[in-house]
PDB file of N, CA and C in Angstrom:
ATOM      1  N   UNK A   1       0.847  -1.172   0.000  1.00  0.00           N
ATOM      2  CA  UNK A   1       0.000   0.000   0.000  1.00  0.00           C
ATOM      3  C   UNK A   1       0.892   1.235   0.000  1.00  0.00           C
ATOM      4  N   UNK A   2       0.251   2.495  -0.788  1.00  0.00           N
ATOM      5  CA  UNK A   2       1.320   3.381  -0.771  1.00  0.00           C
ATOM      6  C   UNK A   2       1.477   4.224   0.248  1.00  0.00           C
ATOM      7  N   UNK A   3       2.301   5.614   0.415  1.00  0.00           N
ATOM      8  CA  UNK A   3       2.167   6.354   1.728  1.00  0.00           C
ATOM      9  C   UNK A   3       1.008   6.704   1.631  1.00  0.00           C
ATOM     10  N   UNK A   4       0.182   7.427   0.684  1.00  0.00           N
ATOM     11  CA  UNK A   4      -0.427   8.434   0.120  1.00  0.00           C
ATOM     12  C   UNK A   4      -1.708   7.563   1.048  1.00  0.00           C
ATOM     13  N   UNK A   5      -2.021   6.494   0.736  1.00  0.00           N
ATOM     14  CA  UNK A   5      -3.213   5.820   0.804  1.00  0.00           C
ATOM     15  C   UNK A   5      -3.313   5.267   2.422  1.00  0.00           C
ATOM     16  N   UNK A   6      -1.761   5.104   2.577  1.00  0.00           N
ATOM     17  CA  UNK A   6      -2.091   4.864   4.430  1.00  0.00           C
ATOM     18  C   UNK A   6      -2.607   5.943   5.400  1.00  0.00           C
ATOM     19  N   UNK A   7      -2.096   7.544   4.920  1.00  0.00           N
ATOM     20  CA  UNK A   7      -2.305   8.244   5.222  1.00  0.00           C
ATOM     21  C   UNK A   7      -3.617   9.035   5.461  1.00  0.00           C
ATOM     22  N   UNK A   8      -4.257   8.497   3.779  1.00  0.00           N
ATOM     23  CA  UNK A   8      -5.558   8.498   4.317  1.00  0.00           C
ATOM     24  C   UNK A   8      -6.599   8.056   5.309  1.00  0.00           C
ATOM     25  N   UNK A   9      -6.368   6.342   5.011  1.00  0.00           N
ATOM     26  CA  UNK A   9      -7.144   5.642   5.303  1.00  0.00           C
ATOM     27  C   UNK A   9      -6.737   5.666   7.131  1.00  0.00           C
ATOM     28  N   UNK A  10      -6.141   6.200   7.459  1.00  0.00           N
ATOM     29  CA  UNK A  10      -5.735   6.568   9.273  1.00  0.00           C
ATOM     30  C   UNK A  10      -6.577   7.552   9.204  1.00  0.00           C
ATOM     31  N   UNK A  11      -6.212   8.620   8.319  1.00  0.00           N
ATOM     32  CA  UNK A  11      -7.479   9.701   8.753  1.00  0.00           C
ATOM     33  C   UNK A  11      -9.216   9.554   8.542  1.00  0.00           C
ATOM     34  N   UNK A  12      -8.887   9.006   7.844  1.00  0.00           N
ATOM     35  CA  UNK A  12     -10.458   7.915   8.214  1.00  0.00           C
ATOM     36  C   UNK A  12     -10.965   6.885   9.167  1.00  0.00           C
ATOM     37  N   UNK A  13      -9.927   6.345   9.918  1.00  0.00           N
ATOM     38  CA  UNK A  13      -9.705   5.634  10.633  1.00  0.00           C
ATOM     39  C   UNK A  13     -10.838   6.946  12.052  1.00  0.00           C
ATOM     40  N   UNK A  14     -10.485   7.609  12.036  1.00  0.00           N
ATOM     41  CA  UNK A  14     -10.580   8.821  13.403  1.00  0.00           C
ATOM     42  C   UNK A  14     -12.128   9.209  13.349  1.00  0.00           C
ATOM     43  N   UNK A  15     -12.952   9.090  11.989  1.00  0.00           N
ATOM     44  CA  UNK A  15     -14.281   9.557  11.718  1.00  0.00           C
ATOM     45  C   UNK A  15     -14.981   8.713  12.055  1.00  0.00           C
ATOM     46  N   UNK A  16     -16.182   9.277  12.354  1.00  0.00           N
ATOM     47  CA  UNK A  16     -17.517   8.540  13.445  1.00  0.00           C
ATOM     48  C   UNK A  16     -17.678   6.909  11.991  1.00  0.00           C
ATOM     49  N   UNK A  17     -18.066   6.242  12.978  1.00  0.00           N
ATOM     50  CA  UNK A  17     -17.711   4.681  12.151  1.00  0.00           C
ATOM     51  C   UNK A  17     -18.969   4.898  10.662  1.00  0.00           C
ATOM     52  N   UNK A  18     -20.440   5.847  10.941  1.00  0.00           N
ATOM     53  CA  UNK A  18     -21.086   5.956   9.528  1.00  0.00           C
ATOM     54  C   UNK A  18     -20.229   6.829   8.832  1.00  0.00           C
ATOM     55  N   UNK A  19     -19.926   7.631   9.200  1.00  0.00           N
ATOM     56  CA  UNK A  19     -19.070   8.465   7.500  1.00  0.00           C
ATOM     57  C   UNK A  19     -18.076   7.187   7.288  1.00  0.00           C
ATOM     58  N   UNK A  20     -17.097   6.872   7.916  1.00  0.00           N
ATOM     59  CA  UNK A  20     -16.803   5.461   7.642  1.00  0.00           C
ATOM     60  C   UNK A  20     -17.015   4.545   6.532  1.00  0.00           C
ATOM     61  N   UNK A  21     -18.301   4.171   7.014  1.00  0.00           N
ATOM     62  CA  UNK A  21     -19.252   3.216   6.034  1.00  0.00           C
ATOM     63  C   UNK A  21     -19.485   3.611   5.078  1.00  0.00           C
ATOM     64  N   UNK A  22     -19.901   5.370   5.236  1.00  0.00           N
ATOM     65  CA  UNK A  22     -20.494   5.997   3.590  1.00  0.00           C
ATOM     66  C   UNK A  22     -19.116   6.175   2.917  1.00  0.00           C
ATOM     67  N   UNK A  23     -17.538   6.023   2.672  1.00  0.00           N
ATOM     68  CA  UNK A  23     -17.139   6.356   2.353  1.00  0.00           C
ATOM     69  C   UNK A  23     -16.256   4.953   2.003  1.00  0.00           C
ATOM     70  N   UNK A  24     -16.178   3.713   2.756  1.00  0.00           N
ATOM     71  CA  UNK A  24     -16.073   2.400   2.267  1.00  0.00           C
ATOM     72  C   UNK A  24     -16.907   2.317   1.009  1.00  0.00           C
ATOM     73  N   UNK A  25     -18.833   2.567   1.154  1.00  0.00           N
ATOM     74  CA  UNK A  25     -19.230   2.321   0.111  1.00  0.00           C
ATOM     75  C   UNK A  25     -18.568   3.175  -1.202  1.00  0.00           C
ATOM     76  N   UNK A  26     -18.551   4.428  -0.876  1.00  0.00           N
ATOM     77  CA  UNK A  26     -18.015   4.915  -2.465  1.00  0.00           C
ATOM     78  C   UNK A  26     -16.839   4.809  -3.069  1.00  0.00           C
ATOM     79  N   UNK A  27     -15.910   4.028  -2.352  1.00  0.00           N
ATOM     80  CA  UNK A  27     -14.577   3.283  -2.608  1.00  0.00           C
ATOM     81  C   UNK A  27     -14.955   2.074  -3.077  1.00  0.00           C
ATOM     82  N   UNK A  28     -15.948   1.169  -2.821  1.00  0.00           N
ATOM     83  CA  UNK A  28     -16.271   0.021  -3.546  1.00  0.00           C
ATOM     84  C   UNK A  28     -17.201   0.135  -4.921  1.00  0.00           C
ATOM     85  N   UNK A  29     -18.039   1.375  -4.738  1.00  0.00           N
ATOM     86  CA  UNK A  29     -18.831   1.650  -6.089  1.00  0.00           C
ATOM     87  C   UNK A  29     -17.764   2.021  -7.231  1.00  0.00           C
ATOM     88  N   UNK A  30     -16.513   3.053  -6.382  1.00  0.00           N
ATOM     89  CA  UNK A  30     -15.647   3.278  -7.843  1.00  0.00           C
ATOM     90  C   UNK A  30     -14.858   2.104  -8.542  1.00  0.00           C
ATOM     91  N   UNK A  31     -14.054   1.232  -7.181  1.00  0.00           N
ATOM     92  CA  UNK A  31     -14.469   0.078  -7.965  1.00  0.00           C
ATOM     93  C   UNK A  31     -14.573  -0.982  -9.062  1.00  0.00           C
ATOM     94  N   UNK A  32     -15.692  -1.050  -8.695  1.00  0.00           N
ATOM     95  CA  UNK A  32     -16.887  -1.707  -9.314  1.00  0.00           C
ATOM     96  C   UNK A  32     -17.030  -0.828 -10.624  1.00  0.00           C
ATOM     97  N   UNK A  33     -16.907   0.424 -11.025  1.00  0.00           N
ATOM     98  CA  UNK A  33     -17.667   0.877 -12.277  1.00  0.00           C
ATOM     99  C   UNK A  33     -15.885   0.800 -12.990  1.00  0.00           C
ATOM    100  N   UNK A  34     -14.834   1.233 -11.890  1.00  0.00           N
ATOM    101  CA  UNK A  34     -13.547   1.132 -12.847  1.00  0.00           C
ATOM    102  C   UNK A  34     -12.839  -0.745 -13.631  1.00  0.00           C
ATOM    103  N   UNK A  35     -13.867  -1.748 -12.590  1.00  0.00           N
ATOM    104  CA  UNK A  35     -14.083  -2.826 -13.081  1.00  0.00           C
ATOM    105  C   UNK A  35     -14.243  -2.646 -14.388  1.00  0.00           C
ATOM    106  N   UNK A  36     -16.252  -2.685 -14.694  1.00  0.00           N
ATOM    107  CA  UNK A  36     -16.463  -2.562 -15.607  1.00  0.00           C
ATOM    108  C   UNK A  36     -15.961  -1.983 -16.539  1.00  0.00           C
ATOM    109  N   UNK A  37     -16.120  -0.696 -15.802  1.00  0.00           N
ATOM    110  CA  UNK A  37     -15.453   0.445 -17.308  1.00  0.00           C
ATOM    111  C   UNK A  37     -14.215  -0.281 -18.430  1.00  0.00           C
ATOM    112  N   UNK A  38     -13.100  -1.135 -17.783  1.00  0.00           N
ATOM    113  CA  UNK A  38     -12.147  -1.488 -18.429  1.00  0.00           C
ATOM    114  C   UNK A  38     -12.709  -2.836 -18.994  1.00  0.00           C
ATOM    115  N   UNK A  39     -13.984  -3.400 -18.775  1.00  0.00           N
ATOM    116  CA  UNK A  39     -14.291  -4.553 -19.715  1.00  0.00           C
ATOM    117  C   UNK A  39     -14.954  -4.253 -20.789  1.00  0.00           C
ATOM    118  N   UNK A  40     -15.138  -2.840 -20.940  1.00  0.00           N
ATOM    119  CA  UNK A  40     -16.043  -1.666 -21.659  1.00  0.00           C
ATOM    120  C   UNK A  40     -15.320  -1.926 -22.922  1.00  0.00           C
ATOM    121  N   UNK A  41     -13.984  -1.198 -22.730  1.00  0.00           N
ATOM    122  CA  UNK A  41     -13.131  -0.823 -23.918  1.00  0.00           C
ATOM    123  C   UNK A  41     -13.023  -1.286 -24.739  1.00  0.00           C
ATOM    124  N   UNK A  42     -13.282  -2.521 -25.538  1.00  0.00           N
ATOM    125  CA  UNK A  42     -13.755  -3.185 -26.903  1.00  0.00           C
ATOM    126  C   UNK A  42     -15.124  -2.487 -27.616  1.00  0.00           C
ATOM    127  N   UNK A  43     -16.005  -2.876 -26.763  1.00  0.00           N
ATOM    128  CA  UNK A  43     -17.296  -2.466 -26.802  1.00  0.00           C
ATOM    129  C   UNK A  43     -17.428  -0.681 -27.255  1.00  0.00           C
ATOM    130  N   UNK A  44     -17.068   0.052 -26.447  1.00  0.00           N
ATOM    131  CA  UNK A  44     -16.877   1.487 -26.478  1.00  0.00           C
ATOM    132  C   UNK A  44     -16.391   1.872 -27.806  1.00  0.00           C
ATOM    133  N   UNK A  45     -14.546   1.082 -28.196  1.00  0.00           N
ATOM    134  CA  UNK A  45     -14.340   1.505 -29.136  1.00  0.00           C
ATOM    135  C   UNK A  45     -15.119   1.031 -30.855  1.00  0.00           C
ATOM    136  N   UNK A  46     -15.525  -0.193 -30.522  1.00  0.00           N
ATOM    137  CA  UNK A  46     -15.991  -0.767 -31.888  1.00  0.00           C
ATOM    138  C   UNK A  46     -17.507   0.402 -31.908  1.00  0.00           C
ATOM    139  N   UNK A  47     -18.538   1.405 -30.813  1.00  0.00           N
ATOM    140  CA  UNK A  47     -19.309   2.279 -31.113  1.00  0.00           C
ATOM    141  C   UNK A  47     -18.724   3.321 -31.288  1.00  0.00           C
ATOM    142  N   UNK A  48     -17.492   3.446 -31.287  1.00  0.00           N
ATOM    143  CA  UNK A  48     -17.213   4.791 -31.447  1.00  0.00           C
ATOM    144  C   UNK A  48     -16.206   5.057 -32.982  1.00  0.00           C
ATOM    145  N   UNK A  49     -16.097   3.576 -33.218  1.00  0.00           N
ATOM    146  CA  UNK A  49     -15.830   3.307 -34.838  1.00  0.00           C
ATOM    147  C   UNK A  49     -17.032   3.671 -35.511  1.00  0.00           C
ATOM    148  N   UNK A  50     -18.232   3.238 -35.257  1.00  0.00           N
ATOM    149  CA  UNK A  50     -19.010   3.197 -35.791  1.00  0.00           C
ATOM    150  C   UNK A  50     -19.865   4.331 -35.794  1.00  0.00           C
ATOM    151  N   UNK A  51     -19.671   5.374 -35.016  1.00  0.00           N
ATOM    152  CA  UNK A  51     -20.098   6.663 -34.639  1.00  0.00           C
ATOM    153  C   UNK A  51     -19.768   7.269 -36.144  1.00  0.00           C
ATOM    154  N   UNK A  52     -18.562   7.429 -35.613  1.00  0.00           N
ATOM    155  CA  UNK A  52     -17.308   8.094 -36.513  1.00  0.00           C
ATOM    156  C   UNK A  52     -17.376   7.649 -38.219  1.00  0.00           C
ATOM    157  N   UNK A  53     -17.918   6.693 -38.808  1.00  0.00           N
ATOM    158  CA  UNK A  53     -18.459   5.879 -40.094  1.00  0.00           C
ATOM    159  C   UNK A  53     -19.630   6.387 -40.267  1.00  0.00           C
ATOM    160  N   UNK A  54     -20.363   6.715 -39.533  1.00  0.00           N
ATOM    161  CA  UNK A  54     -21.876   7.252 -40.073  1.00  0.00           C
ATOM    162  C   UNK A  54     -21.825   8.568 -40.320  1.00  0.00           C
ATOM    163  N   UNK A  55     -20.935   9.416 -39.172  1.00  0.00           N
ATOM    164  CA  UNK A  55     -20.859  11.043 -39.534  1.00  0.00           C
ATOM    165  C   UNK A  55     -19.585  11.100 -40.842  1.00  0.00           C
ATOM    166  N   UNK A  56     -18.921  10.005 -41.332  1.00  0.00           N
ATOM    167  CA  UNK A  56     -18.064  10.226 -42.745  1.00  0.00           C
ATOM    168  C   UNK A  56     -19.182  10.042 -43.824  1.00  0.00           C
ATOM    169  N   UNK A  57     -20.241   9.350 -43.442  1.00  0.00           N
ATOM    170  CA  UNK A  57     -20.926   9.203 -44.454  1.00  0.00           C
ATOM    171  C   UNK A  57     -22.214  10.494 -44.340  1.00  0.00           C
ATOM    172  N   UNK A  58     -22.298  10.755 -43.667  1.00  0.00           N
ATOM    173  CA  UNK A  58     -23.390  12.254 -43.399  1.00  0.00           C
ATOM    174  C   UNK A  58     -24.482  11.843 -42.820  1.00  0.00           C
ATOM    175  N   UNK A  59     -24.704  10.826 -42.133  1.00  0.00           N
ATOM    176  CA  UNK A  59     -25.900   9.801 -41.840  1.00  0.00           C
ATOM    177  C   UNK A  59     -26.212  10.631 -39.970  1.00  0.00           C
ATOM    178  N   UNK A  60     -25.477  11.499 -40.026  1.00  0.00           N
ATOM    179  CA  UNK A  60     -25.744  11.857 -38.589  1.00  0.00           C
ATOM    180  C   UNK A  60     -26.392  13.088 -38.744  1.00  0.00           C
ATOM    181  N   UNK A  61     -26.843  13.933 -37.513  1.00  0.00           N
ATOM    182  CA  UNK A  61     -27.467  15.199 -37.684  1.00  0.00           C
ATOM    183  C   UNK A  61     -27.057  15.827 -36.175  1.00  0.00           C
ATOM    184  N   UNK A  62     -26.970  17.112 -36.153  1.00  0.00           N
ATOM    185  CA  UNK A  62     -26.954  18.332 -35.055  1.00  0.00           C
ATOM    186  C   UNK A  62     -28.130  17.558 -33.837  1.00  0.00           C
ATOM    187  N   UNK A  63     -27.500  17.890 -32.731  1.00  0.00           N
ATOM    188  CA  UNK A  63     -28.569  17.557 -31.901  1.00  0.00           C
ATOM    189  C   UNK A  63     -29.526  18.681 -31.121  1.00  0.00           C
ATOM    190  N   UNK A  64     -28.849  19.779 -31.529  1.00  0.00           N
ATOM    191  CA  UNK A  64     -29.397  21.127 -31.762  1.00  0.00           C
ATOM    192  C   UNK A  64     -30.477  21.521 -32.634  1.00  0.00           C
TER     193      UNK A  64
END
């Protein structure tokens, strides 16, 4: 573990045990979405090929 992160997690250590908890949870939600997010990156890029192919062809419009 690094300094950076021991340092925190002591000063968290000192807060009433619910901020605690609320702040375990949003360390496990990020996570969880930085999980996913990186099983994303196939997926993401093959729509964003395909984004990018429809506006070469003019098939897109202003969302304005």
């Amino acid at each position: 573990m690094t300094t950076a992160l021991n340092k925190v997690l002591s000063k968290i250590s000192h807060l009433p045990e619910m901020e605690q908890d609320a702040i375990a949870y949003m360390l496990k939600e990020e996570l969880e979405w930085q999980k996913s997010y990186s099983k994303s990156q196939k997926v993401l890029s093959t729509l964003a090929s395909e984004a990018l192919a429809e506006y070469a062809k003019g098939k897109t419009q202003p969302l304005v």
